[in-house]
Protein backbone atom coordinates (compact mmCIF):
# COMPACT_ATOMS: atom_id res chain seq x y z
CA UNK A 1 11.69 19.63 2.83
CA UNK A 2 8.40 20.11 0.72
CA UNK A 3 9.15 20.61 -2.81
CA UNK A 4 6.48 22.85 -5.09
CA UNK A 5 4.11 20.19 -7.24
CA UNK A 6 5.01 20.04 -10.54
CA UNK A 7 2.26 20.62 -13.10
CA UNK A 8 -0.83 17.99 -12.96
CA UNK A 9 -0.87 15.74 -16.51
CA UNK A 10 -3.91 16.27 -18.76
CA UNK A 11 -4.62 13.13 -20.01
CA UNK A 12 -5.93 10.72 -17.50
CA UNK A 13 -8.51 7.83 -17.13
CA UNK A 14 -10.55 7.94 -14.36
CA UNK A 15 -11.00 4.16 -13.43
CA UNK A 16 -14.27 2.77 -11.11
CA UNK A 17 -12.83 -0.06 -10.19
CA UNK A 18 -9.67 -2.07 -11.26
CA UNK A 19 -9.06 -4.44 -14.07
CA UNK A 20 -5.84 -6.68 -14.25
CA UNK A 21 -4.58 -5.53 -17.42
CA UNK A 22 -0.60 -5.39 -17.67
CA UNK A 23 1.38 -3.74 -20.40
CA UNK A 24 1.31 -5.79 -23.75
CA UNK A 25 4.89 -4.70 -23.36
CA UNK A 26 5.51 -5.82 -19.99
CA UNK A 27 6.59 -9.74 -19.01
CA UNK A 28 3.49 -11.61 -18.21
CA UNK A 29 2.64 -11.64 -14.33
CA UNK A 30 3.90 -14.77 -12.57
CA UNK A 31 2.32 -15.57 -9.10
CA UNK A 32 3.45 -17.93 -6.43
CA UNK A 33 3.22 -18.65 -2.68
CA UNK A 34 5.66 -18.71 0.28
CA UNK A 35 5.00 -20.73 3.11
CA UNK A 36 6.92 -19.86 6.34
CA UNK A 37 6.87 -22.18 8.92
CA UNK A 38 6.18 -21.64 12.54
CA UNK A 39 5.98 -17.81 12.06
CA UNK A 40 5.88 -15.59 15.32
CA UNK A 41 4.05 -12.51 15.62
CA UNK A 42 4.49 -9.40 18.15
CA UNK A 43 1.52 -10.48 20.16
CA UNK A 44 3.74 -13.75 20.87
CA UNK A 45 1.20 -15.46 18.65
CA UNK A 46 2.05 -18.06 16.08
CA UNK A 47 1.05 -19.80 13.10
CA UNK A 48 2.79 -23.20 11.82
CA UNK A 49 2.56 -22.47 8.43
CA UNK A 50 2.59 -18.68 7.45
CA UNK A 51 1.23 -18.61 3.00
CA UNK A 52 2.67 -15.32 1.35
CA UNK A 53 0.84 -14.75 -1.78
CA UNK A 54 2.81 -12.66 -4.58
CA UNK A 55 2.87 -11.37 -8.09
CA UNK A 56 6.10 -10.76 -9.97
CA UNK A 57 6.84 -8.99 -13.08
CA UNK A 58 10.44 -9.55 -14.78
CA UNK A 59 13.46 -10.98 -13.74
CA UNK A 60 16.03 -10.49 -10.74
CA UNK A 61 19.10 -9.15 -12.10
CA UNK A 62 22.85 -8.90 -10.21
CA UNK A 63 25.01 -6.08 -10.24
CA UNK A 64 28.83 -5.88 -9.95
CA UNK A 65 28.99 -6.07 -6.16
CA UNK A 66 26.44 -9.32 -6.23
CA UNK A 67 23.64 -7.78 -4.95
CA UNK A 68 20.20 -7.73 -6.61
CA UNK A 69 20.24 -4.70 -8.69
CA UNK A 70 16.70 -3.77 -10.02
CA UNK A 71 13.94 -5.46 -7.62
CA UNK A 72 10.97 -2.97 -6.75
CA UNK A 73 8.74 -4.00 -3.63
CA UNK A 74 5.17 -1.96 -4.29
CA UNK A 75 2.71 -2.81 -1.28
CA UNK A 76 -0.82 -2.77 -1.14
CA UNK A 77 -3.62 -1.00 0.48
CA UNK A 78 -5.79 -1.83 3.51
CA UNK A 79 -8.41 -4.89 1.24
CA UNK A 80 -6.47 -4.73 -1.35
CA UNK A 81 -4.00 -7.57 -2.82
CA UNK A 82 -0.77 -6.63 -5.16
CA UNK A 83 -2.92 -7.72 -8.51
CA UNK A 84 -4.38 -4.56 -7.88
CA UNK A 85 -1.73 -2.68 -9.64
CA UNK A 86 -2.24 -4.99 -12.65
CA UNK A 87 -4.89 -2.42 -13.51
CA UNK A 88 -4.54 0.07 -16.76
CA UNK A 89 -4.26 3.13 -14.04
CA UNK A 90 -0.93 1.63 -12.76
CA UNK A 91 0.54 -1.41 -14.77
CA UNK A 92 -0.34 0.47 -17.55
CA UNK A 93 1.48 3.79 -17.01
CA UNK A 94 4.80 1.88 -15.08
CA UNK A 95 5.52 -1.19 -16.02
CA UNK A 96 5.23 -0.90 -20.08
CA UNK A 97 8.19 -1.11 -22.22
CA UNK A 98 10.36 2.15 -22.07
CA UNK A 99 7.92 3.64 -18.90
CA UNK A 100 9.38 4.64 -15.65
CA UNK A 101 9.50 0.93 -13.61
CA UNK A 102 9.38 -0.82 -17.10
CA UNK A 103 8.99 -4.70 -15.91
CA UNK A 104 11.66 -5.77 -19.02
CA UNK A 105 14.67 -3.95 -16.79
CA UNK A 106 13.22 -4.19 -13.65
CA UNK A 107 11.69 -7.14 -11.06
CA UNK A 108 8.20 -5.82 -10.13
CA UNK A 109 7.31 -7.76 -6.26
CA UNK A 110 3.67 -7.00 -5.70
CA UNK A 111 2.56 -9.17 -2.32
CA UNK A 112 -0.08 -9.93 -0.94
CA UNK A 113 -0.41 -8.79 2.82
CA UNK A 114 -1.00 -10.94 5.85
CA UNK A 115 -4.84 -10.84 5.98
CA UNK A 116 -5.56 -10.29 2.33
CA UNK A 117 -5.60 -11.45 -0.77
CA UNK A 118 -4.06 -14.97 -0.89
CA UNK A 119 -2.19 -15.23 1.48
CA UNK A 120 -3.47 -16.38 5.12
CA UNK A 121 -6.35 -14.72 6.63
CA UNK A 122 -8.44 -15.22 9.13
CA UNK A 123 -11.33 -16.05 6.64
CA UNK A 124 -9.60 -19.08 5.93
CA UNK A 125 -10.81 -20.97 8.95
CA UNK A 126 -9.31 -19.45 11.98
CA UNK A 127 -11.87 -16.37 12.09
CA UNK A 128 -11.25 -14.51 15.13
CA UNK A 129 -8.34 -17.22 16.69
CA UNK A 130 -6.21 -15.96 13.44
CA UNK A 131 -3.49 -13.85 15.06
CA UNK A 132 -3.90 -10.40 16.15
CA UNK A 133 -0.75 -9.30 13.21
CA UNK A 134 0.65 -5.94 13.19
CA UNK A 135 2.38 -3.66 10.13
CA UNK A 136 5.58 -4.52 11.57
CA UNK A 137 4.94 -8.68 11.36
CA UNK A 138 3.45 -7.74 7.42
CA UNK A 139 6.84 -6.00 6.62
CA UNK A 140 8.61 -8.75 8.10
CA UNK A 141 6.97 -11.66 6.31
CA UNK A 142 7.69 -9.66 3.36
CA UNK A 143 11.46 -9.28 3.78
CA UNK A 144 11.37 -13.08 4.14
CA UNK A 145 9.50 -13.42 1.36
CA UNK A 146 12.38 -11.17 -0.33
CA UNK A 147 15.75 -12.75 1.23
CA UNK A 148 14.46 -16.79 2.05
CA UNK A 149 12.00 -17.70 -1.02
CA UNK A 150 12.69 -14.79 -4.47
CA UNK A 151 16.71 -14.14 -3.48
CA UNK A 152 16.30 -10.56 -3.31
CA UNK A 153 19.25 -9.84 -1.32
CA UNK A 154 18.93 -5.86 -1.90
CA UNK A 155 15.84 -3.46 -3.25
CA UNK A 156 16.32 -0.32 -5.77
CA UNK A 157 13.10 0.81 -4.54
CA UNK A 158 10.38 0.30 -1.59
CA UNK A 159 7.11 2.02 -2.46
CA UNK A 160 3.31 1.81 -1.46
CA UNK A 161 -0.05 3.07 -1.47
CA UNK A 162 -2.47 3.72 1.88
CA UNK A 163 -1.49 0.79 4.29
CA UNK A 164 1.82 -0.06 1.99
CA UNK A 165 2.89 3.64 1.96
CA UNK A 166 2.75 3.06 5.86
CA UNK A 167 4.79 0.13 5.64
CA UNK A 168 6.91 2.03 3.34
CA UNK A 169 8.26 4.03 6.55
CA UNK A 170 8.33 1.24 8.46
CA UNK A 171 10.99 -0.64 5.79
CA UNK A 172 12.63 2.42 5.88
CA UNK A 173 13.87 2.33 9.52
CA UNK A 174 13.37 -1.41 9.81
CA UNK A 175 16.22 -2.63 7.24
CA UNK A 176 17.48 0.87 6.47
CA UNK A 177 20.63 -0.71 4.14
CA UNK A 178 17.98 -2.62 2.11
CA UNK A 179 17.19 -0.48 -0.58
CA UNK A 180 18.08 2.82 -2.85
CA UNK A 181 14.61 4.88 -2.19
CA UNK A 182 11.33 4.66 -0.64
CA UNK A 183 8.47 6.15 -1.75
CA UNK A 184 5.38 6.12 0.37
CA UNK A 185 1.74 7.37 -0.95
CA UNK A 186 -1.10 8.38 0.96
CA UNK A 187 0.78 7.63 4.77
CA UNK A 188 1.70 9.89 7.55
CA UNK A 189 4.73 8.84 9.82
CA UNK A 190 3.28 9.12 13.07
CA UNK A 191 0.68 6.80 15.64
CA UNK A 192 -2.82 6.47 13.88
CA UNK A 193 -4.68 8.63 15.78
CA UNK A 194 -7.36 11.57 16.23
CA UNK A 195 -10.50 11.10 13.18
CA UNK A 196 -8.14 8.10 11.36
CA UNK A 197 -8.46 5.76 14.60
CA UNK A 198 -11.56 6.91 15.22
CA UNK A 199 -13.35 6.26 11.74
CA UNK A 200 -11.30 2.42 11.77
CA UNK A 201 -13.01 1.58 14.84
CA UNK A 202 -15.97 3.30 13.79
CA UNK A 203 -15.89 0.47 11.18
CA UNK A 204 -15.13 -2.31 13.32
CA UNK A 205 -17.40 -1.26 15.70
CA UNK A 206 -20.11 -1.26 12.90
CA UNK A 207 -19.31 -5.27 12.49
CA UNK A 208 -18.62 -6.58 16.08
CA UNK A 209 -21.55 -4.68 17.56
CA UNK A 210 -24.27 -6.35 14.94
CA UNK A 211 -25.43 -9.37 16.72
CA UNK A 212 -25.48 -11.70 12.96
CA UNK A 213 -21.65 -10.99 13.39
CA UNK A 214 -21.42 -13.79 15.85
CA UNK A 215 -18.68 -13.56 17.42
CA UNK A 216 -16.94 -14.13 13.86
CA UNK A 217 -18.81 -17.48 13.52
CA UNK A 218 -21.21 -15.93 11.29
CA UNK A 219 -22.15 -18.37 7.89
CA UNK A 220 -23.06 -15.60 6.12
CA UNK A 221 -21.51 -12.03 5.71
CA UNK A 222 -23.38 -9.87 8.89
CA UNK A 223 -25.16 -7.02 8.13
CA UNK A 224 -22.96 -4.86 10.04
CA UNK A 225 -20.73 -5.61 6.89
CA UNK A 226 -22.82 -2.64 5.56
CA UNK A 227 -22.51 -0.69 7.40
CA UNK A 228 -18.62 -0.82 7.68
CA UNK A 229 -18.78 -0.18 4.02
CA UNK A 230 -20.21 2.83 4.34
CA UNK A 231 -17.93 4.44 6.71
CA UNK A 232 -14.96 2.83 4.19
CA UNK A 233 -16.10 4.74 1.36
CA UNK A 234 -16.40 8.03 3.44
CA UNK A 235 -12.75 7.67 4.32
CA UNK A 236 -11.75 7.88 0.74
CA UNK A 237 -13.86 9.77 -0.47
CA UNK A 238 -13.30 12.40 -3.19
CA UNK A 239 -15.78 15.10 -2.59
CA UNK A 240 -14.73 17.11 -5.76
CA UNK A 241 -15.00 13.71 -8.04
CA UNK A 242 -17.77 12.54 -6.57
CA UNK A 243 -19.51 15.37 -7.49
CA UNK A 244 -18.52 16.03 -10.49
CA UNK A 245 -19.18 12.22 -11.79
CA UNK A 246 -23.01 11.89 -9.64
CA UNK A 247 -24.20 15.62 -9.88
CA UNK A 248 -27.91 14.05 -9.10
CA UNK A 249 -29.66 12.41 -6.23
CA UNK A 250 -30.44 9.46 -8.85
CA UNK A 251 -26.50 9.19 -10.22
CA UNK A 252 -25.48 9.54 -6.44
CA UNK A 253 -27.82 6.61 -5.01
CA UNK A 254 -27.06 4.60 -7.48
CA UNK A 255 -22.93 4.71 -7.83
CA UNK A 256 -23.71 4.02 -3.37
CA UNK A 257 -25.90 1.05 -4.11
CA UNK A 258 -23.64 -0.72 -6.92
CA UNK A 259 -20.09 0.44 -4.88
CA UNK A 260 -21.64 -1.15 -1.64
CA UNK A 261 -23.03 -4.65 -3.67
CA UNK A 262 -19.84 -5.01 -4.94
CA UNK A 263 -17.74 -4.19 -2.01
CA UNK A 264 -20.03 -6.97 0.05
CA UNK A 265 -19.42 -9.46 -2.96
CA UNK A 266 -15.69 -9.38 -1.83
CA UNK A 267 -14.97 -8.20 1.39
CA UNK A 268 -15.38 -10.49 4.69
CA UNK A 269 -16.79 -9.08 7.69
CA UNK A 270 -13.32 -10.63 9.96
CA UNK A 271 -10.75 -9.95 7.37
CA UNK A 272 -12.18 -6.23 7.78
CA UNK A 273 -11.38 -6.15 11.54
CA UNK A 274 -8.32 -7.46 11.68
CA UNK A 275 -6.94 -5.27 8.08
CA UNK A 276 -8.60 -2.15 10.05
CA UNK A 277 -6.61 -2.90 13.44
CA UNK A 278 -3.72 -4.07 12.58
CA UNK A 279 -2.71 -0.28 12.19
CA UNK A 280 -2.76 -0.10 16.13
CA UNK A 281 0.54 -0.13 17.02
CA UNK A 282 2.38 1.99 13.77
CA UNK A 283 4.00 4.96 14.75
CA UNK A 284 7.43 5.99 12.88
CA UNK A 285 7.48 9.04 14.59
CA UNK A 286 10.72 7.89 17.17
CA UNK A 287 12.55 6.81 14.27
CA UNK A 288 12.34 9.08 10.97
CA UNK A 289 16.39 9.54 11.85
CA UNK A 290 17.16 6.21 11.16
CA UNK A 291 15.74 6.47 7.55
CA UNK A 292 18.81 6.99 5.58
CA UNK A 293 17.42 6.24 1.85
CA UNK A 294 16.41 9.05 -0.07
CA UNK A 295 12.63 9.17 0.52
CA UNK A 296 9.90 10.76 -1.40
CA UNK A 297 6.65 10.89 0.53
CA UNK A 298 3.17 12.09 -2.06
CA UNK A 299 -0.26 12.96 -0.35
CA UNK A 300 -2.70 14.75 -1.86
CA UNK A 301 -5.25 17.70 -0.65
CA UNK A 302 -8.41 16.08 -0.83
CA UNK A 303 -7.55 12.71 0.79
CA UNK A 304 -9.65 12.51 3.93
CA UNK A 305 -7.55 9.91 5.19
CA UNK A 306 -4.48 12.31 5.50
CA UNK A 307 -6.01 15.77 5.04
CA UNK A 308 -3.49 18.78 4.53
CA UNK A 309 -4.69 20.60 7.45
CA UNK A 310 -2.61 18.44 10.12
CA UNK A 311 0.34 19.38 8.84
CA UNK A 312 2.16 16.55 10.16
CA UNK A 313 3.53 16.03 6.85
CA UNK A 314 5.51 19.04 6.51
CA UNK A 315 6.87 18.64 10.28
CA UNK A 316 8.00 14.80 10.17
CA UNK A 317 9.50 15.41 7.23
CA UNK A 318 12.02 17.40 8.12
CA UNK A 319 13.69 15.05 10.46
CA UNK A 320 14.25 12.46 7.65
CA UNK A 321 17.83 12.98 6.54
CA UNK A 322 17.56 12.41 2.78
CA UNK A 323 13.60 13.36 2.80
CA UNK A 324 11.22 14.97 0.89
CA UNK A 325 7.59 15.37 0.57
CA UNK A 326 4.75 16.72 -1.91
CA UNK A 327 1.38 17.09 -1.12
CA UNK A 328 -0.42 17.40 -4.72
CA UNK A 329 -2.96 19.94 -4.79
CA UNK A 330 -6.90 19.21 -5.95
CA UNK A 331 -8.00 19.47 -9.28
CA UNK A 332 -10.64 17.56 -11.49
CA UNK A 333 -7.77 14.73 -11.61
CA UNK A 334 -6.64 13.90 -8.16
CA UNK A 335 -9.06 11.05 -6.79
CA UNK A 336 -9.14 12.17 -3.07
CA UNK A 337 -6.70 9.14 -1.03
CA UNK A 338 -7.26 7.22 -4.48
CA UNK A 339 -5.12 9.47 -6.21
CA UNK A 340 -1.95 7.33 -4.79
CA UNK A 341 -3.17 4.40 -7.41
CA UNK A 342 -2.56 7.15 -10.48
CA UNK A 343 0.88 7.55 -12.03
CA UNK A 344 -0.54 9.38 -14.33
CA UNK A 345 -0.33 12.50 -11.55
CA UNK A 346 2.57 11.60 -9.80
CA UNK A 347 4.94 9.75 -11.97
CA UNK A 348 7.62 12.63 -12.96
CA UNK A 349 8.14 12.55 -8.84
CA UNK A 350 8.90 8.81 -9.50
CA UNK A 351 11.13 9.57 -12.39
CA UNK A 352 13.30 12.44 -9.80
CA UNK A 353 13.43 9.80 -7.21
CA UNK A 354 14.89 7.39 -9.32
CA UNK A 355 17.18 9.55 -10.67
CA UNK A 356 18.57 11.21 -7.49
CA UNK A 357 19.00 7.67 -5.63
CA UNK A 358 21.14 6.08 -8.44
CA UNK A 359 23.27 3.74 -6.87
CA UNK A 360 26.91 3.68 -7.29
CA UNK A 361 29.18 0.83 -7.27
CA UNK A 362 31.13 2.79 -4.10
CA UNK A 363 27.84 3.06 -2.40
CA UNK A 364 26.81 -0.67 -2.53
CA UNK A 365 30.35 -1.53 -1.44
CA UNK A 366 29.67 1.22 1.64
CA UNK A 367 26.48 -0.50 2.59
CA UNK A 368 26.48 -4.01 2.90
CA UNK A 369 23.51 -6.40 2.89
CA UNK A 370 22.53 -6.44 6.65
C-alpha cells in the first residue's frame, strides 16, 4: 500500500558535504576489518582474501530465545563508505541518547561495501583484474560479516540509502528470517533500467572511452574522471535546492567547480566503474513475495534517480506481503535522492516501522535462525 506523508519537520540543516560527528550521547564508533578467505563471486571469480571494512556503534545484546536482539545493518550508497552516517544529518538525529536507533540500546553495523571505502577495491592494486562483484556478492559478504566475524545471529532492522536501499530488497528475499523490518531509501525493486542504466553507463562510458584512462593502468586520475562527475551530480540532483542555494550564474559555477575538485580529490576513476556496474544484474522484481518482514520503502519526488512518474513504486509494492511505501513530496527540505541521508524528514516513518515490527518472544520461536 502507499500510506499519505506525514507532515515535513521544520527544523532542518541542510549539510554540503558530511562530517563524522556522532552523538556526544552515543558510544564512540569502533571500526574493524573482516577478512574472508578464498571468497567466490557470481561471475565464478575469486579473491583469496576478501577485507570487509565496518563501523559499529554499541553493543550486541541477546534476547530470551538467544538470538541477537537489537543489531541494525544501515548500508551505504554507490562511493560512499558507512562513516558516512557519522555525519550531524544522520548520527546526529538517530543514534543520540533517547533518539529513534539510540546506539546505547541498540548495535549500529555500518559496512563498508565491496569496492568502497576500506574494504577491497580494485584501486588497491588489482585495477580492472579486481572481480566483476555484483549487489548480491556485497549482501553476502555482509551477512558473513554479520554471522562468521560480529555474532549477529539475527537483525531488528535492515535499512539503506541509494545502492544500500537496493540491497535492502535484496536482504529481504535473500535471508527473509533474518531480521524484524527493512527499510529501503531511495531504491526501486525492479532491473536497473530505462534513463538509470543509461546515465551509469553514460558515466562509465565517460571514463573508459578517455584514452589517459588506460585501460585502468592510468598513474594519475584520467580526465574522463570529470567528466563522470558531472553526469554523477546530475543524477542527484535537486533542482528545487539547487536553485534556491545558487540563484546566480556566479553561486552556480562556483558550488560546480568546488563539488567537482572535491569529488576528484576522492573518487578513483576504476572504483567508479565497477560501483556504477555492479548494479547490472539487480532485479527483485521475481521475488517481492518472498519478503515476509514488514517493509517500509521512502522515495522522494524530486529524486532523479527514482522519479515519481514511473510509478513502479506504487505497483511493486503491492505484491510485498507486509509492505508499504511513501514517496515524500518536494518542499524547500527534501534534497532531491539526497533526501534519504535526512532523518530529520523521514524519521517518524522510522519510529512506525519500529513500532509495528516489534518482535515477540512467540515470533522468534516461529522463525528460527536459517
Amino acid at each position: 500500500m502507499i500510506a499519505r506523508p506525514l507532515p515535513l519537520l521544520a527544523a532542518l540543516l541542510i549539510a554540503t558535504h558530511v562530517q563524522a560527528q556522532t552523538p556526544s550521547t552515543a558510544p564512540s564508533p569502533v571500526e574493524g576489518d573482516y577478512v574472508v578467505t578464498d571468497f567466490q563471486f557470481d561471475t565464478r571469480e575469486a579473491l583469496p582474501e576478501l577485507r570487509l571494512h565496518y563501523t559499529t556503534l554499541g553493543t550486541p545484546q541477546r534476547g530470551t530465545d538467544g538470538r541477537v536482539s537489537n543489531a541494525v545493518l544501515i548500508m551505504h550508497g554507490t562511493t560512499g563508505s558507512g562513516r558516512g552516517f557519522l555525519s550531524r544529518n544522520f548520527a546526529g538525529q538517530l543514534f543520540g541518547a533517547g533518539q529513534l536507533l539510540d546506539a546505547n540500546r541498540y548495535f549500529i553495523i555500518l559496512p563498508d561495501g565491496i569496492g568502497h571505502g576500506r574494504s577491497s577495491k580494485p584501486s588497491d592494486g588489482l585495477h580492472m583484474r579486481f572481480p566483476k562483484y555484483t549487489y548480491d556478492d556485497m549482501v553476502r559478504a555482509h551477512y558473513r560479516l554479520l554471522t562468521e566475524h560480529l555474532g549477529v545471529d539475527h537483525l531488528r532492522l535492515v535499512m539503506g540509502t541509494s545502492m544500500g536501499g537496493m540491497q535492502s530488497w535484496v536482504w529481504g528475499y535473500t535471508y527473509p528470517d533474518f531480521m524484524d523490518a527493512l527499510m529501503p531509501l531511495a531504491s526501486l525493486p525492479v532491473e536497473i533500467a530505462g534513463r538509470n542504466r543509461m546515465m551509469r553507463q553514460m558515466i562509465i562510458d565517460a571514463i573508459e572511452t578517455d584514452p589517459s584512462w588506460e585501460s585502468g593502468e592510468y598513474t594519475t586520475q584520467p580526465t574522463g574522471l570529470t567528466g563522470a562527475i558531472h553526469l554523477l551530480l546530475m543524477m542527484v540532483s535537486s533542482p528545487l535546492q539547487w536553485q534556491i542555494n545558487y540563484p546566480t550564474r556566479a553561486g552556480a559555477e562556483t558550488f560546480l567547480h568546488g563539488r567537482v575538485d572535491r569529488y576528484r580529490s576522492i573518487l578513483d576513476a576504476n572504483d567508479m566503474i565497477y560501483a556504477f556496474d555492479a548494479s547490472r544484474e539487480y532485479n527483485p522484481a521475481p521475488h517481492l513475495e518472498q519478503i515476509t518482514a514488514p517493509l517500509l520503502a521512502i522515495n522522494s519526488a524530486d529524486d532523479q534517480v527514482n522519479p515519481p512518474e514511473l510509478n513502479i513504486l506504487e505497483r511493486a509494492i503491492r505484491r510485498v506481503p507486509h509492505g508499504r511505501a511513501i514517496v515524500l513530496p518536494i518542499t524547500d527540505q527534501t534534497l532531491g535522492h539526497g533526501t534519504h541521508s535526512l532523518p530529520a524528514i523521514w524519521g517518524p516513518y522510522l519510529a512506525d516501522l519500529l513500532e509495528v515490527s516489534t518482535p515477540t518472544p512467540a515470533l522468534h520461536e516461529a522463525r528460527p535462525p536459517r
